[in-house]
Protein backbone atom coordinates (compact mmCIF):
# COMPACT_ATOMS: atom_id res chain seq x y z
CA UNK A 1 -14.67 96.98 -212.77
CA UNK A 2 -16.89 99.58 -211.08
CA UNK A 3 -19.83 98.77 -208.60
CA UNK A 4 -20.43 102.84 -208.75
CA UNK A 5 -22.74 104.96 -211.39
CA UNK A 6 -23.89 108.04 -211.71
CA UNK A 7 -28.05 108.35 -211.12
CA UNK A 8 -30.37 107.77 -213.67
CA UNK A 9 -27.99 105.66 -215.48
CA UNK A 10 -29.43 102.91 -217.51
CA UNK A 11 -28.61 99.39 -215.97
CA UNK A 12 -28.61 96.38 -218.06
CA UNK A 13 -28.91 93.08 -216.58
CA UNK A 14 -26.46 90.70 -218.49
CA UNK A 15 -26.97 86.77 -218.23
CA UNK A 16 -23.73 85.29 -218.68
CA UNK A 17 -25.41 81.93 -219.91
CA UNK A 18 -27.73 83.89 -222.48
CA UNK A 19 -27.82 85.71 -225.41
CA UNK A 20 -27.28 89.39 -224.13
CA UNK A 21 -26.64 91.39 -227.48
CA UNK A 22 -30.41 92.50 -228.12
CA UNK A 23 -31.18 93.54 -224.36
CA UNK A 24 -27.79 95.30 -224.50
CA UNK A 25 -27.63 97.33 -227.78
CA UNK A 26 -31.04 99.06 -226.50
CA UNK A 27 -29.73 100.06 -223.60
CA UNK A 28 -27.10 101.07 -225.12
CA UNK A 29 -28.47 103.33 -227.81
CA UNK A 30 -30.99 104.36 -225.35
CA UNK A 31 -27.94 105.74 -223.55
CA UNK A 32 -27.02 107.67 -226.03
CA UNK A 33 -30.40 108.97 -226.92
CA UNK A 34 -31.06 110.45 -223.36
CA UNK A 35 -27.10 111.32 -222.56
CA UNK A 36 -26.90 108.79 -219.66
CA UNK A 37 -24.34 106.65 -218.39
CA UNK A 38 -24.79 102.63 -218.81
CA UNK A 39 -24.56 100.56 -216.39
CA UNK A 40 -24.09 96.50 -216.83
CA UNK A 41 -24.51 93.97 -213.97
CA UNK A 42 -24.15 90.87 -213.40
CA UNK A 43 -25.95 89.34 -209.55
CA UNK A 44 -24.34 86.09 -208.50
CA UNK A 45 -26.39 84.18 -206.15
CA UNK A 46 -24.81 83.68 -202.06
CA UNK A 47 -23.47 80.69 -201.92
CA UNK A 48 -24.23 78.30 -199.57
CA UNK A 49 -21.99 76.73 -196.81
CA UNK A 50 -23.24 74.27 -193.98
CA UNK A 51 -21.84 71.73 -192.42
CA UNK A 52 -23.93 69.45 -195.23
CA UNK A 53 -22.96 71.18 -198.10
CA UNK A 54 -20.46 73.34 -199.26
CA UNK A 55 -21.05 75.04 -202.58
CA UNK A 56 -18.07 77.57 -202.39
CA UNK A 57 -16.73 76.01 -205.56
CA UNK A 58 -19.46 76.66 -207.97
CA UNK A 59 -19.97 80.08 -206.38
CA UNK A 60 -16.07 80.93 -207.32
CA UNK A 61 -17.61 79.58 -210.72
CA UNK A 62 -20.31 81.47 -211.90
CA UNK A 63 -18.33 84.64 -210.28
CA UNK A 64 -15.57 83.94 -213.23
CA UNK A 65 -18.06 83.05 -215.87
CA UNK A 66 -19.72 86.38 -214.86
CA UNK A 67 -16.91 88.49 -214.70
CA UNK A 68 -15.66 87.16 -218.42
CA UNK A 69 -18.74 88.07 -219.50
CA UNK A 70 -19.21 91.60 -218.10
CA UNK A 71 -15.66 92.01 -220.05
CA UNK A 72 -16.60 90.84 -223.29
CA UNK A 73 -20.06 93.02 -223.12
CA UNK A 74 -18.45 95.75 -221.36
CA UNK A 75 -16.28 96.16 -224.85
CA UNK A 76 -19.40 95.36 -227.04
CA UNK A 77 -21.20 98.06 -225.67
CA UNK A 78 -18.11 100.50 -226.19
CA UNK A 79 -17.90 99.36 -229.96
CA UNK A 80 -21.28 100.23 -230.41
CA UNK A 81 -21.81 103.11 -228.78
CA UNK A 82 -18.15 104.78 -227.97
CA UNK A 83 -19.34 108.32 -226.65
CA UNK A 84 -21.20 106.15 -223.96
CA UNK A 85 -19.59 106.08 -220.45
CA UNK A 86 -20.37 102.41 -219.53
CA UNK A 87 -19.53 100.77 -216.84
CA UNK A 88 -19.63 97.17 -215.38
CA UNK A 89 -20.73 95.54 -211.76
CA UNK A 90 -20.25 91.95 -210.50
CA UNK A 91 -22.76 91.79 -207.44
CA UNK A 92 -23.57 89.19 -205.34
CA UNK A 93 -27.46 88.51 -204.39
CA UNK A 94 -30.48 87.19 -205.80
CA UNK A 95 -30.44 88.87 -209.18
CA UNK A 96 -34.03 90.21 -209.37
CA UNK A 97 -33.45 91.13 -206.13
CA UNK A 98 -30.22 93.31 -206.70
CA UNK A 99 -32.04 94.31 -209.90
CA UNK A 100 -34.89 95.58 -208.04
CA UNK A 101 -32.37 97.39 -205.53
CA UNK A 102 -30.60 99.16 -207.99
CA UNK A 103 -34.19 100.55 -209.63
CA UNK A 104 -33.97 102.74 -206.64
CA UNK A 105 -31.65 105.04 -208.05
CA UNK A 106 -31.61 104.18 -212.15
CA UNK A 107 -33.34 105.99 -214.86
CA UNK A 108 -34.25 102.70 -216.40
CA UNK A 109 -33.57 99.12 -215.55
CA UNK A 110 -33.49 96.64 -219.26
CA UNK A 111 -33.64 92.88 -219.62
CA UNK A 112 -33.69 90.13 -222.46
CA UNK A 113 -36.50 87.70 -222.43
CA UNK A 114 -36.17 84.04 -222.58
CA UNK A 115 -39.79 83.82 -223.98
CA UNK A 116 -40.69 81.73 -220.90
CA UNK A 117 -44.30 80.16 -221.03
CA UNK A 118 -46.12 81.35 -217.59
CA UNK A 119 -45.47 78.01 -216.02
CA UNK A 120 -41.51 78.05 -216.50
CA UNK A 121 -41.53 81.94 -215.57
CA UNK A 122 -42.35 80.79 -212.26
CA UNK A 123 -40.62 77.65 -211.33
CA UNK A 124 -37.16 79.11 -213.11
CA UNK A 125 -34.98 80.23 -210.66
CA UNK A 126 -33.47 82.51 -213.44
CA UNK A 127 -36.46 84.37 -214.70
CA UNK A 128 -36.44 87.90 -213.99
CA UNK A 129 -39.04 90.00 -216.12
CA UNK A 130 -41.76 89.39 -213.43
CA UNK A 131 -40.62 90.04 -210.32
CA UNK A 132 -37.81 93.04 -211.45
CA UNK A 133 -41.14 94.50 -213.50
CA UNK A 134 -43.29 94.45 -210.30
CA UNK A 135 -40.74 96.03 -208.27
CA UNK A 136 -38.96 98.14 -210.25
CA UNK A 137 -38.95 102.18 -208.82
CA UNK A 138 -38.04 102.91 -212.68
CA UNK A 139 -39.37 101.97 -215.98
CA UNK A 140 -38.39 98.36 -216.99
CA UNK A 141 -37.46 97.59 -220.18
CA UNK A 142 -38.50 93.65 -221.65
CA UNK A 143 -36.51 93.34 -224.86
CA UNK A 144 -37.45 89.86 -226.86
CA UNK A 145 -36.97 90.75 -230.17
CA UNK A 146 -35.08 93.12 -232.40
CA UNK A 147 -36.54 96.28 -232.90
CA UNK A 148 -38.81 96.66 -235.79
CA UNK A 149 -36.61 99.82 -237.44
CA UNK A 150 -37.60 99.48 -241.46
CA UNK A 151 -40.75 100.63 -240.91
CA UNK A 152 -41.36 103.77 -243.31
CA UNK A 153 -43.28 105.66 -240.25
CA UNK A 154 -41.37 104.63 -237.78
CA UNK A 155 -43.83 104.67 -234.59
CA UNK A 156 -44.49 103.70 -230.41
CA UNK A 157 -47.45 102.38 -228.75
CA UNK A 158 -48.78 103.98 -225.30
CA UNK A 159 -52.09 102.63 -223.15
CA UNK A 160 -54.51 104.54 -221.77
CA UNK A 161 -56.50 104.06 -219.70
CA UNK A 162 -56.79 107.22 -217.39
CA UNK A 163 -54.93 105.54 -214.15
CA UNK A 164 -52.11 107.67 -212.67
CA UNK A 165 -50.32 104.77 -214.18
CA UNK A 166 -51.08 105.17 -217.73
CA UNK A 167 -50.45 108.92 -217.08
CA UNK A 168 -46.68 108.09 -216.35
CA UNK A 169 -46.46 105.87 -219.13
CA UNK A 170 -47.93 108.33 -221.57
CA UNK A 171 -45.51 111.25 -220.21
CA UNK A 172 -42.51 108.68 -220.68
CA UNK A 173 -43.97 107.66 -224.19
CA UNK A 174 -43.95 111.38 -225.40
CA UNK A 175 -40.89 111.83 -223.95
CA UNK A 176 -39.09 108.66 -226.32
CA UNK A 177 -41.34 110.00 -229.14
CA UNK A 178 -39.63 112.92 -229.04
CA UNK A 179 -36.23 111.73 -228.83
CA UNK A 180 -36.53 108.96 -231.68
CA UNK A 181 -38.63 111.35 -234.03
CA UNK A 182 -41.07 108.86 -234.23
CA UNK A 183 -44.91 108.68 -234.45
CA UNK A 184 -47.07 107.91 -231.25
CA UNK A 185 -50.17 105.52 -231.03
CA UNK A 186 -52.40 106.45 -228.10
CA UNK A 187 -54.59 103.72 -228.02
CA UNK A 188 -57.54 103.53 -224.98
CA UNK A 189 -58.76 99.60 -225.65
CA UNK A 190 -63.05 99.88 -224.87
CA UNK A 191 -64.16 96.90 -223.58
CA UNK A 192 -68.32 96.92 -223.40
CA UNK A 193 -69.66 96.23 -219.87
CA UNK A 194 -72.17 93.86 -219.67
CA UNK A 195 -74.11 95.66 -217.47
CA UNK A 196 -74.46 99.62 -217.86
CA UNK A 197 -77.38 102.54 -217.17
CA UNK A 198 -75.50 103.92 -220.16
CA UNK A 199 -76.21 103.19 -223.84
CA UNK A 200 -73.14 102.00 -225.54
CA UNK A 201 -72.39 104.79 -227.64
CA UNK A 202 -72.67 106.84 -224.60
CA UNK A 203 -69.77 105.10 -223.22
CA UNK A 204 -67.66 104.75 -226.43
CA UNK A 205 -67.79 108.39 -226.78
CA UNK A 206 -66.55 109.22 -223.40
CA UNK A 207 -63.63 106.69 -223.61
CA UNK A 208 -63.06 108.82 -226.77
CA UNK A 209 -63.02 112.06 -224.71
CA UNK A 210 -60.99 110.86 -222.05
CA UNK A 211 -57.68 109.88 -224.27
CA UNK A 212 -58.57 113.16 -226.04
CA UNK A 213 -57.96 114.72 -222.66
CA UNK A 214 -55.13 112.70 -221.42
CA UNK A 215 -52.90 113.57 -223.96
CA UNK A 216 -53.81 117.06 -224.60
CA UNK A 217 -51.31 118.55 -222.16
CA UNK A 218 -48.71 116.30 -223.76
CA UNK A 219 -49.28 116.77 -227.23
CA UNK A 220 -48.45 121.07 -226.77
CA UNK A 221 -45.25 119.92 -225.00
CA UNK A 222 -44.34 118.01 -227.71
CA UNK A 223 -45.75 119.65 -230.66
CA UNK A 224 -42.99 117.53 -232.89
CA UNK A 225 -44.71 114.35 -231.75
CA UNK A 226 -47.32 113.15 -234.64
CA UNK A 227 -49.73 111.91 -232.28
CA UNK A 228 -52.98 109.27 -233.31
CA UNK A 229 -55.71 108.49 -230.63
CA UNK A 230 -57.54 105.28 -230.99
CA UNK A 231 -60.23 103.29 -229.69
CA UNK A 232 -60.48 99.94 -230.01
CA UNK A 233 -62.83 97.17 -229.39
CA UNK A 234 -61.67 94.39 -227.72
CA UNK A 235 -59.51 92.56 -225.28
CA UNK A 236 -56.71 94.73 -223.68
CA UNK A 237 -53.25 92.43 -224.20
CA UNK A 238 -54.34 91.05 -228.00
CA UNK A 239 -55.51 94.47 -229.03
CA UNK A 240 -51.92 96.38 -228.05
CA UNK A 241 -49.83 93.40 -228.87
CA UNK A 242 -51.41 93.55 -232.58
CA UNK A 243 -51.17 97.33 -232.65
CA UNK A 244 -47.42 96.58 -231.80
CA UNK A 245 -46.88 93.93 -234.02
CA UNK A 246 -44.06 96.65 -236.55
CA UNK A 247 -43.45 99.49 -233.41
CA UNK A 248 -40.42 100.21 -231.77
CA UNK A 249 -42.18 99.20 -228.52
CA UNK A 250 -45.20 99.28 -226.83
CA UNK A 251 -44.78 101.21 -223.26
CA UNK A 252 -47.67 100.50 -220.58
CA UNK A 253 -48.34 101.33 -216.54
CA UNK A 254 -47.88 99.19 -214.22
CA UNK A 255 -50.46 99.19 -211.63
CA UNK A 256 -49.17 96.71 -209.43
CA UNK A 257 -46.51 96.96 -206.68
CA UNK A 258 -44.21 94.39 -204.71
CA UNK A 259 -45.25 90.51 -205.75
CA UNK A 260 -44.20 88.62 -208.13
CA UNK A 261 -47.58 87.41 -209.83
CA UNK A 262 -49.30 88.85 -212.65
CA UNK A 263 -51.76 90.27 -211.33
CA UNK A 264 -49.24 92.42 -208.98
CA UNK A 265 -47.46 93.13 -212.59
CA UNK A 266 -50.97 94.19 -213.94
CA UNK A 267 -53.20 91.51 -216.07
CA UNK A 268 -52.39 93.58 -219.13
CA UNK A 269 -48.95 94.23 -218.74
CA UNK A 270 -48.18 90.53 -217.64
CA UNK A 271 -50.40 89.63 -220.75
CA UNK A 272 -48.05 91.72 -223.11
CA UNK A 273 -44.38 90.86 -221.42
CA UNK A 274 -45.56 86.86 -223.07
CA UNK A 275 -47.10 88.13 -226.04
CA UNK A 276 -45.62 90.84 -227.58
CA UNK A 277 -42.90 90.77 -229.62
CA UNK A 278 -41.60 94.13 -230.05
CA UNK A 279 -39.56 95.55 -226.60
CA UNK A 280 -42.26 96.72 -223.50
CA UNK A 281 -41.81 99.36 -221.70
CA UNK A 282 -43.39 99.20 -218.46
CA UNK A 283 -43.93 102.60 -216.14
CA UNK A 284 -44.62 102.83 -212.30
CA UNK A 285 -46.96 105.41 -211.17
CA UNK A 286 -45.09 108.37 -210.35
């Protein structure tokens, strides 16, 4: 095994206890899509040694359990995408933390979901979406489910919102558009204040301008890209998550930096990590 890769290589976190095959064959096709080297990792937690309690056993434990695993997906990952260089790290630490770390230099960092409820997110000592999604320097990948790939117009899902991070999540959205010759949603959810100087209409119309705006610059770079703007009505999170229900994923900014609650995620892309189904993408500001 290798604890070196080459930057912007796509790093997979495996869970030697969980299912890994869905997290793992998108990373790995992703891989091959953008011509970048895969990284998979397992982070074994320090163990602890005091003069109470010595846990050196269990810690030689879960380092075995982790390094049969990395072996077995190490060769899974070759079978299904052979022209991929791949490559496989046992590191100790914290795993979100080492996670996190290795964002620094990574083109993307990918995870499974255990479809956590909000409460068990934070009391599991295991859980890793949150705090590796509001840390991550890259775009963090959240795969639950299978991709939805027998759709006749095969399609993505982008926010916008007009934040500089919707702006890097629209640029990386073009960009995967591109590359999987699929369609691309652009959809700007309009939620009517309840107090405005403005009529409504007023303010529907210029939500309508700004996406038209957003993307323009986008849309000539990637004239291949069959682009639809929309504008909902409605709440954020149940309006993209039902626009997602069939895409290949649903890619978001993340406004947030450096906690580990939801609101340090973003409400809407903490919203979507529990309620969509399809992968989400989530993209720092650049």
């Amino acid at each position: 095994m290798t604890s070196t890769t080459d930057r912007g290589s796509i790093v997979v976190g495996i869970d030697p206890i969980k299912n890994w095959h869905m997290a793992l064959a998108w990373a790995a096709d992703e891989a091959h899509r953008r011509e970048r080297g895969l990284r998979l990792v397992v982070a074994v937690p320090p163990h602890h040694d005091t003069q109470h309690v010595d846990d050196t056993p269990r810690h030689l434990a879960q380092r075995q359990v982790g390094t049969e695993a990395l072996h077995t997906a190490l060769a899974w990952a070759n079978a299904r995408q052979p022209g991929v260089e791949a490559a496989s790290s046992l590191l100790d630490g914290f795993p979100a933390e080492v996670l996190a770390g290795l964002s620094h230099d990574a083109g993307m960092i990918v995870l499974g979901s255990r479809h956590l409820s909000r409460t068990e997110e934070y009391l599991s000592a295991g859980s890793l979406v949150v705090p590796v999604t509001a840390k991550a320097d890259c775009p963090v990948v959240v795969v639950g489910d299978a991709e939805h790939v027998t759709q006749e117009m095969p399609y993505l899902v982008v926010g916008v919102d007009g934040s500089e991070s919707s702006r890097a999540a629209l640029a990386w959205a073009f960009e995967e558009a591109d590359l999987r010759r699929c369609a691309l949603r652009a959809i700007a959810v309009w939620q009517p204040p309840v107090f405005s100087l403005h009529s409504s209409d007023t303010l529907f119309h210029a939500e309508r301008r700004l996406l038209s705006e957003t993307t323009a610059g986008w849309a000539e770079k990637y004239p291949d890209v069959r682009l639809t703007h929309e504008v909902p009505i409605g709440s954020p999170v149940e309006t993209l998550a039902n626009a997602a229900e069939h895409a290949l994923a649903v890619v978001i900014g993340r406004r947030g930096r450096g906690g580990y609650t939801g609101m340090r995620v973003g409400s809407v892309a903490h919203g979507l990590l529990h309620r969509a189904h399809c992968p989400v993408i989530t993209v720092p500001a650049r």
